[in-house]
Protein backbone atom coordinates (compact mmCIF):
# COMPACT_ATOMS: atom_id res chain seq x y z
CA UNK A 1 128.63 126.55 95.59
CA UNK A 2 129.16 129.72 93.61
CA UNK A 3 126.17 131.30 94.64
CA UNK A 4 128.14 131.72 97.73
CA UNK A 5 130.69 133.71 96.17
CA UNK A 6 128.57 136.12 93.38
CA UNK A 7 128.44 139.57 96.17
CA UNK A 8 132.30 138.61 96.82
CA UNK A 9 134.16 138.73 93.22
CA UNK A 10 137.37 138.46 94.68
CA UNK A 11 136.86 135.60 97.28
CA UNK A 12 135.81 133.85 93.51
CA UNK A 13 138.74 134.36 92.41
CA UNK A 14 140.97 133.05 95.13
CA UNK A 15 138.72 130.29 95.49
CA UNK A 16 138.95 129.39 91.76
CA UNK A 17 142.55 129.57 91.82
CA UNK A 18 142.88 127.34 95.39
CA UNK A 19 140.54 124.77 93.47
CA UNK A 20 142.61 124.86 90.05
CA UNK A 21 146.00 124.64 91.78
CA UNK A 22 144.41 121.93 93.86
CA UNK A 23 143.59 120.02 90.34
CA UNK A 24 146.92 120.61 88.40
CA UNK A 25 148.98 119.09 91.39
CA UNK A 26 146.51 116.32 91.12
CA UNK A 27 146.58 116.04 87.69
CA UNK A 28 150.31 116.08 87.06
CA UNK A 29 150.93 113.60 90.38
CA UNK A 30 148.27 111.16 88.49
CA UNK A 31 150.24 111.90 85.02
CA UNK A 32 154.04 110.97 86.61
CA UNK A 33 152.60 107.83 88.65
CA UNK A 34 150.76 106.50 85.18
CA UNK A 35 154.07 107.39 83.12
CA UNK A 36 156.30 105.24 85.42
CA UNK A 37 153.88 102.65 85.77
CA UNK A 38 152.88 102.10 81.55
CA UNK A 39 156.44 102.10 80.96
CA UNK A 40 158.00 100.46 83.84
CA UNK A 41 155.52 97.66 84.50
CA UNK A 42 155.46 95.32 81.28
CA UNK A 43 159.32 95.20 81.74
CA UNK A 44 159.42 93.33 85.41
CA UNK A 45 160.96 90.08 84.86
CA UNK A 46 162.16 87.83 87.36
CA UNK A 47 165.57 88.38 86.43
CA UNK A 48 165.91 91.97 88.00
CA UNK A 49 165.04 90.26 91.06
CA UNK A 50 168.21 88.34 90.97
CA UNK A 51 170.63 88.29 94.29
CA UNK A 52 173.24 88.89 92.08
CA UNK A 53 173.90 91.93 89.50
CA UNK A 54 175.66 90.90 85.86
CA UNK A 55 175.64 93.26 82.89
CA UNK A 56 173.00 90.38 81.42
CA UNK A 57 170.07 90.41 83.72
CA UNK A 58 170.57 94.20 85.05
CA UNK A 59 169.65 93.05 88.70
CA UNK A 60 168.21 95.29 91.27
CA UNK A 61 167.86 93.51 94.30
CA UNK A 62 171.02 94.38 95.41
CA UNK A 63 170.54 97.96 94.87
CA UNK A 64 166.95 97.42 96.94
CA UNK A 65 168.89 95.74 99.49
CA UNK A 66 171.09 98.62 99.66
CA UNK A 67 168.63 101.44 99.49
CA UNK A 68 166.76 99.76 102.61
CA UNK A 69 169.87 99.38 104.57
CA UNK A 70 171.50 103.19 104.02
CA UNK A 71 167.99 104.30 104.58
CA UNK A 72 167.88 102.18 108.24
CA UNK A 73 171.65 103.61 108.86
CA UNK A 74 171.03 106.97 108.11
CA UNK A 75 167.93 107.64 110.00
CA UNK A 76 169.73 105.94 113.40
CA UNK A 77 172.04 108.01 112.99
CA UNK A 78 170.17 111.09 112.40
CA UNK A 79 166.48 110.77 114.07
CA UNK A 80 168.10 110.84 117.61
CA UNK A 81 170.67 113.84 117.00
CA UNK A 82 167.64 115.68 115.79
CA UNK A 83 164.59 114.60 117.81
CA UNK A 84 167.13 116.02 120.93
CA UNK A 85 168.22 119.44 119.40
CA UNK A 86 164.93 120.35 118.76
CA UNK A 87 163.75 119.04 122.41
CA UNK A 88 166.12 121.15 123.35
CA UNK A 89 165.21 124.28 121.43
CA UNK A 90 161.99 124.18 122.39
CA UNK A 91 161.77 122.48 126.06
CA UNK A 92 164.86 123.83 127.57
CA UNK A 93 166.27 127.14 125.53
CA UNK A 94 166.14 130.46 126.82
CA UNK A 95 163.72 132.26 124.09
CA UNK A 96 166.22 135.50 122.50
CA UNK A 97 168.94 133.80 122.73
CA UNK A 98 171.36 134.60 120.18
CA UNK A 99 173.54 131.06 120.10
CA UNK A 100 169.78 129.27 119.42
CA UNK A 101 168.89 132.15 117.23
CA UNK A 102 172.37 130.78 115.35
CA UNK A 103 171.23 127.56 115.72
CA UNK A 104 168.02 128.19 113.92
CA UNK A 105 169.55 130.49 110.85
CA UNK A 106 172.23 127.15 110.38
CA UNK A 107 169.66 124.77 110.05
CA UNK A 108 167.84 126.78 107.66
CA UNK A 109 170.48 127.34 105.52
CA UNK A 110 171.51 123.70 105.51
CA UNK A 111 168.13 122.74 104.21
CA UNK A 112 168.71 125.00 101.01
CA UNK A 113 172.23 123.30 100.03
CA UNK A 114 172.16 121.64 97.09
CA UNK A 115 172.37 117.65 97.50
CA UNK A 116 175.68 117.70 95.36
CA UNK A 117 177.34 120.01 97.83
CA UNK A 118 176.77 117.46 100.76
CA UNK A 119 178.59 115.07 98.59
CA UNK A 120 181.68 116.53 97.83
CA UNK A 121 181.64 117.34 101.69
CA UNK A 122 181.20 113.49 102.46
CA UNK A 123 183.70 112.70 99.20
CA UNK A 124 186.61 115.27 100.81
CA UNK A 125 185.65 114.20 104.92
CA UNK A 126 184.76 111.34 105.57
CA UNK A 127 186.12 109.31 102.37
CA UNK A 128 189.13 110.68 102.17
CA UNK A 129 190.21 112.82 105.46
CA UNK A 130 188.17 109.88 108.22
CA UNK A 131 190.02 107.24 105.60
CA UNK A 132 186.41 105.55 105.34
CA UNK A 133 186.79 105.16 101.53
CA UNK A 134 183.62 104.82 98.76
CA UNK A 135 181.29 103.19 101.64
CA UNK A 136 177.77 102.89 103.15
CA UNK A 137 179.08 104.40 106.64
CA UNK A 138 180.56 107.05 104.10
CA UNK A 139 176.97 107.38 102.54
CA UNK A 140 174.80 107.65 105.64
CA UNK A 141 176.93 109.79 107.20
CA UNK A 142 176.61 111.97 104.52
CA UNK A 143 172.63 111.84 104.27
CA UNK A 144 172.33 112.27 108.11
CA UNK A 145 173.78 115.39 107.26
CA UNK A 146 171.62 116.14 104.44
CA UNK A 147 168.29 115.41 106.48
CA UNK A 148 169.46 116.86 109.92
CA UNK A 149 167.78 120.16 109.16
CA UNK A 150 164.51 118.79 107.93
CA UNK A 151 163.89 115.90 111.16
CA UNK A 152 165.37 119.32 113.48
CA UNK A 153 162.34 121.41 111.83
CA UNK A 154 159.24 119.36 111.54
CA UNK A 155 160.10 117.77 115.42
CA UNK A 156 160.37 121.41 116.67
CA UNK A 157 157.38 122.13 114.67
CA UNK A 158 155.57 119.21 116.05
CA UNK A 159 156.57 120.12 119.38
CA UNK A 160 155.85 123.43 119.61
CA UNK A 161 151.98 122.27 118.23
CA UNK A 162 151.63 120.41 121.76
CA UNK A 163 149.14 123.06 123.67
CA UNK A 164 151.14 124.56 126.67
CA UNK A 165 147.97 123.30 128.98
CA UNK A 166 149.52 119.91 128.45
CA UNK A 167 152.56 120.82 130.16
CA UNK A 168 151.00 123.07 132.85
CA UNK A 169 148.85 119.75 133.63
CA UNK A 170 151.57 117.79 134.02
CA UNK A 171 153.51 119.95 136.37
CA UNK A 172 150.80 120.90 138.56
CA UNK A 173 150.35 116.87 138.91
CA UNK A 174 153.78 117.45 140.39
CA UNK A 175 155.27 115.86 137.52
CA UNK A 176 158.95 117.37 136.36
CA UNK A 177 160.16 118.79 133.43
CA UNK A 178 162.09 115.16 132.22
CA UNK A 179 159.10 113.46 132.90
CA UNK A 180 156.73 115.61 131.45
CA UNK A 181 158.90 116.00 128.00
CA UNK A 182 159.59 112.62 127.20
CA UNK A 183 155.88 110.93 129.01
CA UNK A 184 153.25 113.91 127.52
CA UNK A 185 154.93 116.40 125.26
CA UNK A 186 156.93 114.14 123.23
CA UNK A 187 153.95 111.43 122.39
CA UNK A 188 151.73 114.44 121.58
CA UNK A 189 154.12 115.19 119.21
CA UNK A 190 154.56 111.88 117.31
CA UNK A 191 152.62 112.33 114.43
CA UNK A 192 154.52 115.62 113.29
CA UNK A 193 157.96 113.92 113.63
CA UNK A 194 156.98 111.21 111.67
CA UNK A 195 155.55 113.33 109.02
CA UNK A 196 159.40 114.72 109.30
CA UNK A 197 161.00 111.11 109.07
CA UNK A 198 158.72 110.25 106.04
CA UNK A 199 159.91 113.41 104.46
CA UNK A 200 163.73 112.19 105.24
CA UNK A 201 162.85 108.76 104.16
CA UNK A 202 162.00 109.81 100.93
CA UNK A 203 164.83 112.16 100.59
CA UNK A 204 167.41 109.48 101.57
CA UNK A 205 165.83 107.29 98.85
CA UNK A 206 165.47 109.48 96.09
CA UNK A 207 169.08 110.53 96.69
CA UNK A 208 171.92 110.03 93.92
CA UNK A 209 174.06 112.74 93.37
CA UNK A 210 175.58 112.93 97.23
CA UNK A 211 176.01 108.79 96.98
CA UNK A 212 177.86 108.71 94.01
CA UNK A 213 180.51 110.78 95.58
CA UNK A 214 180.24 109.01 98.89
CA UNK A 215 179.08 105.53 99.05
CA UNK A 216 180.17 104.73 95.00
CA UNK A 217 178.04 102.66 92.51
CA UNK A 218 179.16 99.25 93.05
CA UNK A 219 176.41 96.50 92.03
CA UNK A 220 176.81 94.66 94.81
CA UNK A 221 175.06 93.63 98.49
CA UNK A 222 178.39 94.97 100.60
CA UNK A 223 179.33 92.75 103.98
CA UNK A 224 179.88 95.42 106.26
CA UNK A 225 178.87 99.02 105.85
CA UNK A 226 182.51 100.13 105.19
CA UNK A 227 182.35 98.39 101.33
CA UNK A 228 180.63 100.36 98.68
CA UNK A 229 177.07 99.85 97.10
CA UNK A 230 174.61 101.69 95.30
CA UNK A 231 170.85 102.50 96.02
CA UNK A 232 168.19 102.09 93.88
CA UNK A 233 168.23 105.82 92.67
CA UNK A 234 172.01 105.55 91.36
CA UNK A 235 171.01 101.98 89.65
CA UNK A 236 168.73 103.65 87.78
CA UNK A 237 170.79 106.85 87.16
CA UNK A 238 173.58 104.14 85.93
CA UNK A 239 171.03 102.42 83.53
CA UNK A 240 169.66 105.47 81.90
CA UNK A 241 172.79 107.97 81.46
CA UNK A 242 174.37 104.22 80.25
CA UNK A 243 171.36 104.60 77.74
CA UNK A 244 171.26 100.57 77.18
CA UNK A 245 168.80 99.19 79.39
CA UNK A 246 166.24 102.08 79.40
CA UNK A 247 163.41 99.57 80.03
CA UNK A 248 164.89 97.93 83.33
CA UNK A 249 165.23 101.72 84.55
CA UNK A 250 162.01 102.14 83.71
CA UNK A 251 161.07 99.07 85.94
CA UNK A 252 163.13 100.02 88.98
CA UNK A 253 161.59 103.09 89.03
CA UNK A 254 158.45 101.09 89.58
CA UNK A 255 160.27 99.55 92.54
CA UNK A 256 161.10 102.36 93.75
CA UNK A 257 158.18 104.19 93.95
CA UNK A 258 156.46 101.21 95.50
CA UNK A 259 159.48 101.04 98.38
CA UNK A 260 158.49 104.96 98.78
CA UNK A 261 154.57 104.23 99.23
CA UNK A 262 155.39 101.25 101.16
CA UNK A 263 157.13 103.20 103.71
CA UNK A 264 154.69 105.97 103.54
CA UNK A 265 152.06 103.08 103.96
CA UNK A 266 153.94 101.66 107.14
CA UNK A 267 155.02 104.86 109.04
CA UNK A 268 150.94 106.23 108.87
CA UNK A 269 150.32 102.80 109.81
CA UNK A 270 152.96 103.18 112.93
CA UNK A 271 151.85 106.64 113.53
CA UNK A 272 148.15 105.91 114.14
CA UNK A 273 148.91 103.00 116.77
CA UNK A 274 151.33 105.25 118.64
CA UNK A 275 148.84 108.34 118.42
CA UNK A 276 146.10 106.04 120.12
CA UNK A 277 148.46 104.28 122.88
């Protein structure tokens, strides 16, 4: 393969440093997935998998529990408010327009906040002004927020990847501009907003610092979403800054990374059956 590249020194180098990059990403993916795994795995025990949290058998069911249902709250609440705007950006907005050029610069900015930020927002509006106290409507709220931006982005990215031909087609069939949005645009488009929604998904579960402020740490599987619990991430930020169970945080983070490829797993999974209805 380098014979290719001996006339063109400088298309060796960038290809040399395209394949190295390629390798250390590789390399130190491989290195944090073996880490977690040699210390997290000989330290699963059946008694993290208790229903119920005591300060003897560190449980982290209810923290799973909890992580699955802010993630499920959140991304109700945020998938369709975002999925719209950017149908709307691109489907139905006059292109120059300063209000959507305003529309765009906000979103981009939001994505840059830091996560902390969004949770003294959620802490000072919707714990304390809305009354909803330490919560998980307090907590999804708060990450719909936080992942607004990114489903907005990657749907009007997706969307904006559907040729135009597709939408010509569908009007000249006599088809109208509802119709040919929601029925040949919009399942074009499904594979880039899920790639968006995985990207959320993992955001939403990775997420600590805007739930402690928001949804609180309680070790508990709450009974309606206006009681406090905490996610996976915060049980294991609890265990290690408590520095006293080191090797259950070492098996949730196991857990945890398995939820994350699970759901990775499930949405390609999801994506390739829509893509080939």
């Amino acid at each position: 393969m380098l014979k290719k590249y001996k006339g063109h020194p400088g298309s060796l180098v960038v290809m040399l440093l395209v394949v190295g990059a390629a390798l250390i990403t590789f390399t130190v993916l491989l290195f944090l997935v073996a880490y977690v795994l040699i210390k997290g795995v000989p330290h699963l025990r059946p008694s993290l998998f208790s229903l119920y949290y005591t300060s003897e058998n560190v449980s982290l069911m209810p923290a799973l529990i909890n992580t699955v249902l802010m993630t499920l709250l959140s991304l109700v609440i945020a998938v369709p408010i975002g999925v719209f705007s950017a149908i709307f950006l691109v489907e139905y907005a006059k292109k120059g327009n300063r209000f959507i050029g305003l529309i765009r610069l906000t979103t981009e900015t939001l994505t840059g906040i830091p996560s902390i930020i969004y949770g003294l927002f959620g802490m000072l509006f919707f714990v304390t002004t809305c009354g909803f106290g330490f919560s998980l409507l307090a907590g999804a709220l708060t990450l719909a927020i936080m992942i607004l931006p990114l489903v907005m982005k990657t749907t009007e990215e997706a969307l904006k990847s559907v040729p135009d031909s597709f939408r010509e087609g569908s009007f000249g069939l006599g088809a109208g501009k509802l119709r040919t949005v929601f029925k040949v645009v919009l399942p074009s488009a499904i594979p880039g907003i899920l790639a968006g929604i995985i990207l959320a998904t993992g955001r939403i579960v990775g997420e600590t610092a805007a739930l402690i402020y928001t949804a609180g740490t309680v070790a508990k599987v709450p009974t309606s979403v206006m009681e406090s619990g905490r996610t996976l991430a915060v049980h294991m930020y609890n265990l290690s800054s408590e520095g006293l169970h080191m090797d259950q945080a070492y098996a949730t983070a196991v857990v945890l990374l398995a939820l994350v490829l699970g759901i990775n797993t499930l949405s390609g999974f999801v994506a390739k059956k829509l893509t080939k209805v």
